[in-house]
Protein backbone atom coordinates (compact mmCIF):
# COMPACT_ATOMS: atom_id res chain seq x y z
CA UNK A 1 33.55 -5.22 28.25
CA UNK A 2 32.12 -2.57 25.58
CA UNK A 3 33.00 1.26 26.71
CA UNK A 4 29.92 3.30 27.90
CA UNK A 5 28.17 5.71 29.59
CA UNK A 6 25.67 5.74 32.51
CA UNK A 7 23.39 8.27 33.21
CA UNK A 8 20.17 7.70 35.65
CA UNK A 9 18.81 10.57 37.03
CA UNK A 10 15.36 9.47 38.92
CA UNK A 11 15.72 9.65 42.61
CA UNK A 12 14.08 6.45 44.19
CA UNK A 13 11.95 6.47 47.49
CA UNK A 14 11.62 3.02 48.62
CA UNK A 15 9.71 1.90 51.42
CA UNK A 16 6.51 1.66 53.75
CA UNK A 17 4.62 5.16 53.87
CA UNK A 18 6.68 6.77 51.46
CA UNK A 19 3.72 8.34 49.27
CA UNK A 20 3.95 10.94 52.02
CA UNK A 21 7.11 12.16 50.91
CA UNK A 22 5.37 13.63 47.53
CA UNK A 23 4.59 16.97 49.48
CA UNK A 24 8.59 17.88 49.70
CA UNK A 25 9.18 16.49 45.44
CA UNK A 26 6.12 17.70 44.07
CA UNK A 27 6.53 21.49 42.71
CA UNK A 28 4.39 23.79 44.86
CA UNK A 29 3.83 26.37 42.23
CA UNK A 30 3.07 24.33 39.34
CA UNK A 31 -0.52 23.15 38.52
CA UNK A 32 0.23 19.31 38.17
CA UNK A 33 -1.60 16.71 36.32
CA UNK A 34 -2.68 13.70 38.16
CA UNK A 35 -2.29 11.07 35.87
CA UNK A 36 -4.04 7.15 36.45
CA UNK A 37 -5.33 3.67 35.13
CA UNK A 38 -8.91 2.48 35.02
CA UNK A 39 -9.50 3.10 38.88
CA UNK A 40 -7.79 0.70 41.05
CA UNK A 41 -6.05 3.26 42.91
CA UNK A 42 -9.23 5.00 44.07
CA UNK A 43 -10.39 1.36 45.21
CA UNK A 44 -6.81 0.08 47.11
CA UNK A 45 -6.99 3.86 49.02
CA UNK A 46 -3.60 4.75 46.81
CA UNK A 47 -5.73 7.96 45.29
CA UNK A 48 -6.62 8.99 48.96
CA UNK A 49 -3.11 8.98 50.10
CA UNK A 50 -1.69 10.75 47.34
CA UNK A 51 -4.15 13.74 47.13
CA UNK A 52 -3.87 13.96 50.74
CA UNK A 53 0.19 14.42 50.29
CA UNK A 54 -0.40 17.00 47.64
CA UNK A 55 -2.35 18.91 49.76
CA UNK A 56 -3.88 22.35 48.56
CA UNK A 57 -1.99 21.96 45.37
CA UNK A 58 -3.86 22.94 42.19
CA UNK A 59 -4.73 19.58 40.86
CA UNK A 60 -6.32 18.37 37.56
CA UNK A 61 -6.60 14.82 36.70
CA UNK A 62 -7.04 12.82 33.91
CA UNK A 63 -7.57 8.58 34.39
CA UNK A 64 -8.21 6.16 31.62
CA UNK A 65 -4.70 5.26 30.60
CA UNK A 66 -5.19 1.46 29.53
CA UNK A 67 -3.06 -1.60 30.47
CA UNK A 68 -1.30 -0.88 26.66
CA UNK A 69 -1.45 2.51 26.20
CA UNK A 70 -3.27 3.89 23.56
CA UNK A 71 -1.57 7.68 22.01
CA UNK A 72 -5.34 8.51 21.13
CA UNK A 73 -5.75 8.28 25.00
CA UNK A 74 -2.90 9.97 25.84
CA UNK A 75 -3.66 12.99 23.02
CA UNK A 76 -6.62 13.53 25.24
CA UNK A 77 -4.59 14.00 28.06
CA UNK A 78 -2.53 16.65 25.88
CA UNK A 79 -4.84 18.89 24.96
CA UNK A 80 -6.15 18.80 28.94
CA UNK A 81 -2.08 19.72 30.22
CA UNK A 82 -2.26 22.68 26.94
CA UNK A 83 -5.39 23.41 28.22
CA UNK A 84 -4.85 23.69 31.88
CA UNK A 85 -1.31 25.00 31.51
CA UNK A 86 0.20 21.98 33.72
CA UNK A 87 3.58 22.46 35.04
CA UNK A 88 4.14 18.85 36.23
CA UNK A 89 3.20 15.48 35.63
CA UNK A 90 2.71 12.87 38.65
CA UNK A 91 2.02 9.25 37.20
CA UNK A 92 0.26 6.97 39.53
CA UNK A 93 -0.03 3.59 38.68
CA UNK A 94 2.33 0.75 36.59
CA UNK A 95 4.32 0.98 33.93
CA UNK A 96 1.66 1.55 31.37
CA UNK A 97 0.47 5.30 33.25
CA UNK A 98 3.97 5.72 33.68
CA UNK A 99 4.93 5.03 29.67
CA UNK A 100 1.74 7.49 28.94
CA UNK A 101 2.87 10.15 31.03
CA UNK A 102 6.34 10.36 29.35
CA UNK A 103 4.79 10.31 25.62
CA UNK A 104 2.42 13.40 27.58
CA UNK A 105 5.31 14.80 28.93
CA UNK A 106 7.47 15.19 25.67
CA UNK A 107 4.23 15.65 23.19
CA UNK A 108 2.78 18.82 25.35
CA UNK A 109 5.80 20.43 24.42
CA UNK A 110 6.47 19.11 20.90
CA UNK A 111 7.08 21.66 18.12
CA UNK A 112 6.42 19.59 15.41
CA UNK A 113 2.83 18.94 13.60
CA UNK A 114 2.05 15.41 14.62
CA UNK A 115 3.32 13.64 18.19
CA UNK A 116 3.28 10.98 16.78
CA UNK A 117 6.71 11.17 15.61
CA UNK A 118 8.10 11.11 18.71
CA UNK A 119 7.24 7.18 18.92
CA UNK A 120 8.03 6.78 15.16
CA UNK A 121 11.59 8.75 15.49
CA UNK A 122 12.42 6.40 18.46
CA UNK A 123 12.37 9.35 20.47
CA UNK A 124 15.07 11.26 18.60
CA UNK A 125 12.39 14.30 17.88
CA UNK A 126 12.43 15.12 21.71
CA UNK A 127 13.86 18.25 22.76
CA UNK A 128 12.32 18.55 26.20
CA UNK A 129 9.77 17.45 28.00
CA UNK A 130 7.03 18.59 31.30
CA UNK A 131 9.17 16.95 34.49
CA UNK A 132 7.39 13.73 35.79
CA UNK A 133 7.34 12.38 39.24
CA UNK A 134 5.64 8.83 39.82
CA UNK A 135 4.40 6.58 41.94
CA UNK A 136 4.91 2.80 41.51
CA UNK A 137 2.13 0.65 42.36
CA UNK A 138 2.45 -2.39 39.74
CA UNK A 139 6.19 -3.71 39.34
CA UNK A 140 7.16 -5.03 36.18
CA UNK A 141 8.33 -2.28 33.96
CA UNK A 142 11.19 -0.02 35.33
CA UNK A 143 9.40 3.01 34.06
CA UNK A 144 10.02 4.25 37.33
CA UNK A 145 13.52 4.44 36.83
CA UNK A 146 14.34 4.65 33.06
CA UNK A 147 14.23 7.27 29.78
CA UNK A 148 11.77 4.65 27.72
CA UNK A 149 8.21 4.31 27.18
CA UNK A 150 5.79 2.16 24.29
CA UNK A 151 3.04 3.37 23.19
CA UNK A 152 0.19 1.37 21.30
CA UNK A 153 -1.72 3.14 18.66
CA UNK A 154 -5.26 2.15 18.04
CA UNK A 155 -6.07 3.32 14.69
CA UNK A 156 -2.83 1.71 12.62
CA UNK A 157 -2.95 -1.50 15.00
CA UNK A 158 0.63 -0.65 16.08
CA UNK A 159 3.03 -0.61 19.27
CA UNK A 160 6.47 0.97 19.38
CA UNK A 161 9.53 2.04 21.72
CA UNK A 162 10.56 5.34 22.12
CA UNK A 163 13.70 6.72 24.34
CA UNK A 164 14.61 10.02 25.24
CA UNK A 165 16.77 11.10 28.30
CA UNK A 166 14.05 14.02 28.83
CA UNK A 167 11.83 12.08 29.60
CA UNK A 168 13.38 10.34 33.20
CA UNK A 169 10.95 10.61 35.88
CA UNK A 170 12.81 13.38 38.57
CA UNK A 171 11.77 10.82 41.59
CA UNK A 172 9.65 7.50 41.78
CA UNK A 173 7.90 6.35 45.12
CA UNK A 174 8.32 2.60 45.73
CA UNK A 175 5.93 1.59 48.50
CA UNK A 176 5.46 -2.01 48.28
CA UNK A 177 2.54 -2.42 50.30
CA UNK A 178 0.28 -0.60 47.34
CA UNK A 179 1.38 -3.82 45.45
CA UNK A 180 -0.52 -6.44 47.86
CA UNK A 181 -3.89 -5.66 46.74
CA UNK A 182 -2.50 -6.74 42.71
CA UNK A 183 -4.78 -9.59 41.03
CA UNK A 184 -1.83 -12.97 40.57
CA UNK A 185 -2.52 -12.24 36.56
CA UNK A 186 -1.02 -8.80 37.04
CA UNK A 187 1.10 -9.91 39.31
CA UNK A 188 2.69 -12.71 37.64
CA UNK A 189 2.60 -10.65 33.99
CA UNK A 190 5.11 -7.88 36.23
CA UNK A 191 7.55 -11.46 37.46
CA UNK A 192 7.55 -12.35 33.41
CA UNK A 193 8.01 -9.05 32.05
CA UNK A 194 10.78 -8.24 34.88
CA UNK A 195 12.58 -11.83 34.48
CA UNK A 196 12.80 -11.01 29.77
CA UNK A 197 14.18 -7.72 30.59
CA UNK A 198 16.90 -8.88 32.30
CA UNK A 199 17.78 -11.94 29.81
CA UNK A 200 17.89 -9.56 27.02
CA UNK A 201 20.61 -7.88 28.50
CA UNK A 202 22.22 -11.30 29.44
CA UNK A 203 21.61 -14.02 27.31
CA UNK A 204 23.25 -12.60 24.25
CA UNK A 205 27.28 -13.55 24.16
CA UNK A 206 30.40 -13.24 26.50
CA UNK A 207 31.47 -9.75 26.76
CA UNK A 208 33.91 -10.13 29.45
CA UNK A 209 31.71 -8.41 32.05
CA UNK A 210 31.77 -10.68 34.71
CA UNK A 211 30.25 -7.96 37.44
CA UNK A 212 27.26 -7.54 34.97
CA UNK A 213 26.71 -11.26 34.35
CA UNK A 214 26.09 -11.54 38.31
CA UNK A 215 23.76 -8.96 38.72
CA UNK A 216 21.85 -9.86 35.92
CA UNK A 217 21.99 -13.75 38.02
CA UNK A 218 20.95 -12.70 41.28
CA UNK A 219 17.97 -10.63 39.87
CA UNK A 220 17.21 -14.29 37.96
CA UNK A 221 17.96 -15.97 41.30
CA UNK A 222 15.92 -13.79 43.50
CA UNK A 223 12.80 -13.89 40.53
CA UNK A 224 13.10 -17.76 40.42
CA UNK A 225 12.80 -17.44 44.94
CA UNK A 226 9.95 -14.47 45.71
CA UNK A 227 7.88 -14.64 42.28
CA UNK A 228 6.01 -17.52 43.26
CA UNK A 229 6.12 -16.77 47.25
CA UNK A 230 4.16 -13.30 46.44
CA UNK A 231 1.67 -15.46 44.67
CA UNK A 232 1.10 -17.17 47.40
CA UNK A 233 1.27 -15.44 50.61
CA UNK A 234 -0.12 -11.56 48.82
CA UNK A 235 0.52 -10.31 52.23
CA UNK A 236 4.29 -11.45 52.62
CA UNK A 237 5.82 -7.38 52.30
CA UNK A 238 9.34 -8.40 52.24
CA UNK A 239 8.61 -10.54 48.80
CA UNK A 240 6.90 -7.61 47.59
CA UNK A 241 9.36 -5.75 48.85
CA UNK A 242 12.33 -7.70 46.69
CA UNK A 243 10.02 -8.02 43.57
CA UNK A 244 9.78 -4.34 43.29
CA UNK A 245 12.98 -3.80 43.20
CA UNK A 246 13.98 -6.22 41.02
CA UNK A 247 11.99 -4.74 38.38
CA UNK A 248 13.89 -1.51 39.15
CA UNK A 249 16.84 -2.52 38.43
CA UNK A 250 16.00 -4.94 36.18
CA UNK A 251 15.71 -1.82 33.63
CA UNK A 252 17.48 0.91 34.93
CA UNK A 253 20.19 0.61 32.91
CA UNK A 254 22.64 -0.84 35.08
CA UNK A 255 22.86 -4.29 34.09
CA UNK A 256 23.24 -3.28 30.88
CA UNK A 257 26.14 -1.19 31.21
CA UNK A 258 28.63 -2.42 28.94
CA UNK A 259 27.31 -5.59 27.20
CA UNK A 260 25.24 -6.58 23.83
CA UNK A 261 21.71 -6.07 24.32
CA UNK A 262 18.88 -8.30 22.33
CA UNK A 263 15.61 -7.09 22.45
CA UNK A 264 14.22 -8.86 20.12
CA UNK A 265 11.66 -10.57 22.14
CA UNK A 266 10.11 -7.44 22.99
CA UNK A 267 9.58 -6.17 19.47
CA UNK A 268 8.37 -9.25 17.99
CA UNK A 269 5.84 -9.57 21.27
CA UNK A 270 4.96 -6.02 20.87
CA UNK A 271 3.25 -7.00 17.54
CA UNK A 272 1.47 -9.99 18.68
CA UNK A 273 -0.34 -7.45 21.36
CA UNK A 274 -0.95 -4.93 18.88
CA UNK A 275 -2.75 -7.33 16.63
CA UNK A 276 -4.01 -9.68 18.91
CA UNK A 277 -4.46 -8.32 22.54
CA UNK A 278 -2.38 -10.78 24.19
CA UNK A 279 -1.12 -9.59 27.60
CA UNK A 280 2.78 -8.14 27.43
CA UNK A 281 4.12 -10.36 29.62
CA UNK A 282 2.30 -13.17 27.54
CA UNK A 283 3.33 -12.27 24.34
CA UNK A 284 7.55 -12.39 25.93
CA UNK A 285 6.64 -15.70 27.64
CA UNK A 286 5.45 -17.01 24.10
CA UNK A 287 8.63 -15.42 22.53
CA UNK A 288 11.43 -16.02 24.36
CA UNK A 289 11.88 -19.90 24.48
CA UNK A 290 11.08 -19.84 20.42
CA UNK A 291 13.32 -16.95 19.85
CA UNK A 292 16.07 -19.24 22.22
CA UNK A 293 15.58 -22.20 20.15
CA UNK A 294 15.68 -20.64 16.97
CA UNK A 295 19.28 -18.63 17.81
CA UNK A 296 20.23 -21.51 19.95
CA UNK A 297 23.99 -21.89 18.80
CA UNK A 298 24.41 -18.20 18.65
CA UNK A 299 23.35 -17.88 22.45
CA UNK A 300 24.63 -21.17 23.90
CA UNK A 301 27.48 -19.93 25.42
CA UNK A 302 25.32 -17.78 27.96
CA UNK A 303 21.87 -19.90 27.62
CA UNK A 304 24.44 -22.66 29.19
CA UNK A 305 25.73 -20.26 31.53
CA UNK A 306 22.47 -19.20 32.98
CA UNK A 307 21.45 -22.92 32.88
CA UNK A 308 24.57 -23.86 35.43
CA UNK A 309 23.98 -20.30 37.72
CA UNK A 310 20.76 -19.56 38.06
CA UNK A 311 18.55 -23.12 37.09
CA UNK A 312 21.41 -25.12 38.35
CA UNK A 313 21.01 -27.42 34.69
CA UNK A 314 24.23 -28.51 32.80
CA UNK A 315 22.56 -27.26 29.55
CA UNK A 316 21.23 -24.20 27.00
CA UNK A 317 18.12 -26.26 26.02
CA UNK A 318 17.23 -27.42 29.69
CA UNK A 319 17.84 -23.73 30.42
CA UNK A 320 15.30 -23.20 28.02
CA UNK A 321 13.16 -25.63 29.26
CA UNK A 322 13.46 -24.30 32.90
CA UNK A 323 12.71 -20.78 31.60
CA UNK A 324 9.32 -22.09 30.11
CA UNK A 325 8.31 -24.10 32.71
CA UNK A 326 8.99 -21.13 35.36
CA UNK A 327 6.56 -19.12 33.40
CA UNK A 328 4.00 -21.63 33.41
CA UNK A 329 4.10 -22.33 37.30
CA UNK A 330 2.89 -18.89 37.55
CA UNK A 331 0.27 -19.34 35.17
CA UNK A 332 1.91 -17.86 32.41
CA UNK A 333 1.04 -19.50 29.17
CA UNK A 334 4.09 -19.89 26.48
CA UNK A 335 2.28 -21.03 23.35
CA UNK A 336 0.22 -18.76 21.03
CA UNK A 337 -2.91 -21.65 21.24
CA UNK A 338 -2.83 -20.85 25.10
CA UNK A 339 -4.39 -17.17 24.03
CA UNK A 340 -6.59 -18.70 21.26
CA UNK A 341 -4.09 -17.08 18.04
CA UNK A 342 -3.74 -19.38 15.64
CA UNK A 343 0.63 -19.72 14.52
CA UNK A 344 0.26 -19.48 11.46
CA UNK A 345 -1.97 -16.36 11.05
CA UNK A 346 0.39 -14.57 13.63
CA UNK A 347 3.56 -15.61 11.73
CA UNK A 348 2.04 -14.10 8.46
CA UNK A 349 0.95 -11.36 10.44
CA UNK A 350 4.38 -10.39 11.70
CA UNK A 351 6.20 -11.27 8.96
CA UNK A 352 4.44 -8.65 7.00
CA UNK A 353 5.06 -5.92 9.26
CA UNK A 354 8.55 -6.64 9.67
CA UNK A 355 9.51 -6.74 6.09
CA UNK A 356 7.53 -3.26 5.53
CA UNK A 357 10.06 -1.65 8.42
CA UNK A 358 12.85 -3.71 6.99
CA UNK A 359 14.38 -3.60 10.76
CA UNK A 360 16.88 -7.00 11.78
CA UNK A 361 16.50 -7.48 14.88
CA UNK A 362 18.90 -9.34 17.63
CA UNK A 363 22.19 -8.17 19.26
CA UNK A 364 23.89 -10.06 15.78
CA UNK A 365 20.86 -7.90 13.48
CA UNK A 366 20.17 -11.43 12.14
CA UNK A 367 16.80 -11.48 12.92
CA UNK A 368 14.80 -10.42 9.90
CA UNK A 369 11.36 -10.73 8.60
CA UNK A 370 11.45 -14.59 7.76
CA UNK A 371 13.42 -15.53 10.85
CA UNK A 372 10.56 -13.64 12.97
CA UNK A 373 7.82 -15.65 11.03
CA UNK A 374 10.27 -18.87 11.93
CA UNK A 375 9.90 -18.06 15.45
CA UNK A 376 6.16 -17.25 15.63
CA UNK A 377 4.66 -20.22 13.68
CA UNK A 378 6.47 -22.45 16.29
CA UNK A 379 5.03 -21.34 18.94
């Protein structure tokens, strides 16, 4: 097992009626900026509960934040926190409002000319940041519980990482029942994106970190039993319940304590939303099995593993196959045609972009420009 250090600092509040609990975590002196999606939570009662919690706080609000979000979106909500002289920052919504109010958090107090570089630095320009509080209401992320945020920008057709630790939320309400009213498409995006995050953390090679392996398993496990059940019965809280917080801890840093980490899936998908619109989830369910196949001998020993654990299969490529057909039981496509983007377009695409960062990706750094375009056109 590699040496390291773990550091999570977001107090979780898990459970039926737990918006309430925002009146004793939410600053009482600060003016605090109410930050939300499109809508839904005005329409699912979420909004009602929340501004009823706050009670006779000073409140300003600012909604909008899109599924990927956009920095031009989230500059607007800048200038409103400068404006208003915000204190605090309580995101209310899924990952994407929560990934928007951390880039708001850290770029209302940025020193430098253009907040921007906060995203392009990776997050090593960020000093400090406005504390955030959230509330969870689509699972799928771990923003809720984790330093890192991406943020799409509009005008250059791009979507990158950042990281900071300043940017933790202080506390993130978990009420599973604000999850039942979720269309299955969001629903079964949060199950995909939830399920990648933990095999980037696993299916990499042995590290000699048994404990992790299992956790990483039994998130797997529990995916592969209550995905499909909350697709079916919406209703069914304790599915909700255990889908929520697998996605917690799916990226809070915990499973990843110690072992090679991938991620390669998630920057190559990043592109093909950035260019092409595709869903996130869709772009990782499109990724992964290609990515598999292509670094298939470097990965067997743990594709195999998984395969025996968690799909029961005495193989890395019926692993593989297992993992694909999972995602399309929940209606997940896994080929670029399902999304109308012709292969070899998005190949050419990607294999531009990656050759003007000159980034390798993968937990060997063997994935390069060619090798991404090698993954892409098969899919």
């Amino acid at each position: 097992m590699l040496d390291f250090t773990f550091r999570n600092p977001t107090e979780i509040i898990f459970g039926r009626g737990t918006i309430a609990k925002l009146d004793s975590r939410v600053p009482k002196d600060a003016k605090t900026l109410l930050l939300y999606g499109v809508g839904s939570i005005k329409r699912n009662g979420v909004y009602d509960q929340v501004r009823s919690a706050l009670g006779k706080r000073t409140v300003v609000e600012s909604g909008g934040i899109e599924s990927n979000p956009l920095y031009e979106t989230c500059m607007k909500a800048v200038d409103l926190v400068r404006r208003e002289g915000a204190g605090f920052i309580l995101a209310v919504g899924g990952g994407s409002v929560l990934d928007a109010s951390k880039f708001i958090a850290a770029a209302a107090l940025f020193k430098g000319k253009d907040p921007w570089e906060i995203v392009a630095s990776s997050g090593a320009t960020v000093q400090e940041a406005l504390p955030i509080g959230t509330v969870l209401t689509l699972p799928a992320t771990g923003s809720e519980s984790n330093g890192g945020s991406v943020i799409s920008r509009a005008s250059t057709k791009e979507k990158l990482p950042f990281l900071s630790r300043h940017v933790y939320p202080r506390f993130s309400v978990l009420d599973p029942e604000t999850t039942c009213s979720l269309p299955a498409r969001q629903v079964a995006n949060g199950i995909v994106d939830t399920f990648v995050h933990v095999t980037e953390q696993y299916v990499t090679y042995p590290a000699a970190a048994p404990l992790q392996d299992r956790l990483a398993e039994s998130i797997l496990q529990t995916l592969l039993e209550v995905g499909p059940r909350t697709l079916r019965e919406p209703r069914d809280y304790d599915a909700r319940a255990s889908l929520m917080w697998c996605a917690t801890l799916g990226l809070n840093n915990l499973i990843g304590c110690g072992v090679p980490q991938d991620w390669a899936t998630h920057m190559i998908g990043h592109e093909l939303t950035a260019f092409f619109g595709l869903d996130h989830a869709q772009s990782l369910a499109v990724v992964l099995p290609g990515l598999w196949r292509c670094a298939l001998e470097s990965k067997r020993a743990k594709l195999d593993q998984m395969g025996r654990r968690v799909f029961g299969v005495g193989s890395a490529e019926a692993a593989i196959e297992k993992t694909e057909e999972f995602f399309r039981s929940l209606g997940v496509g896994t080929r670029l045609k399902d999304y109308g983007v012709d292969a070899r377009e998005a190949a050419g695409k990607l294999r531009a972009r990656f050759a003007e960062r000159g980034v390798r990706l993968g937990e060997n750094g063997d994935i390069g420009a060619d090798a991404v375009a090698e993954i892409v056109i098969a899919r």
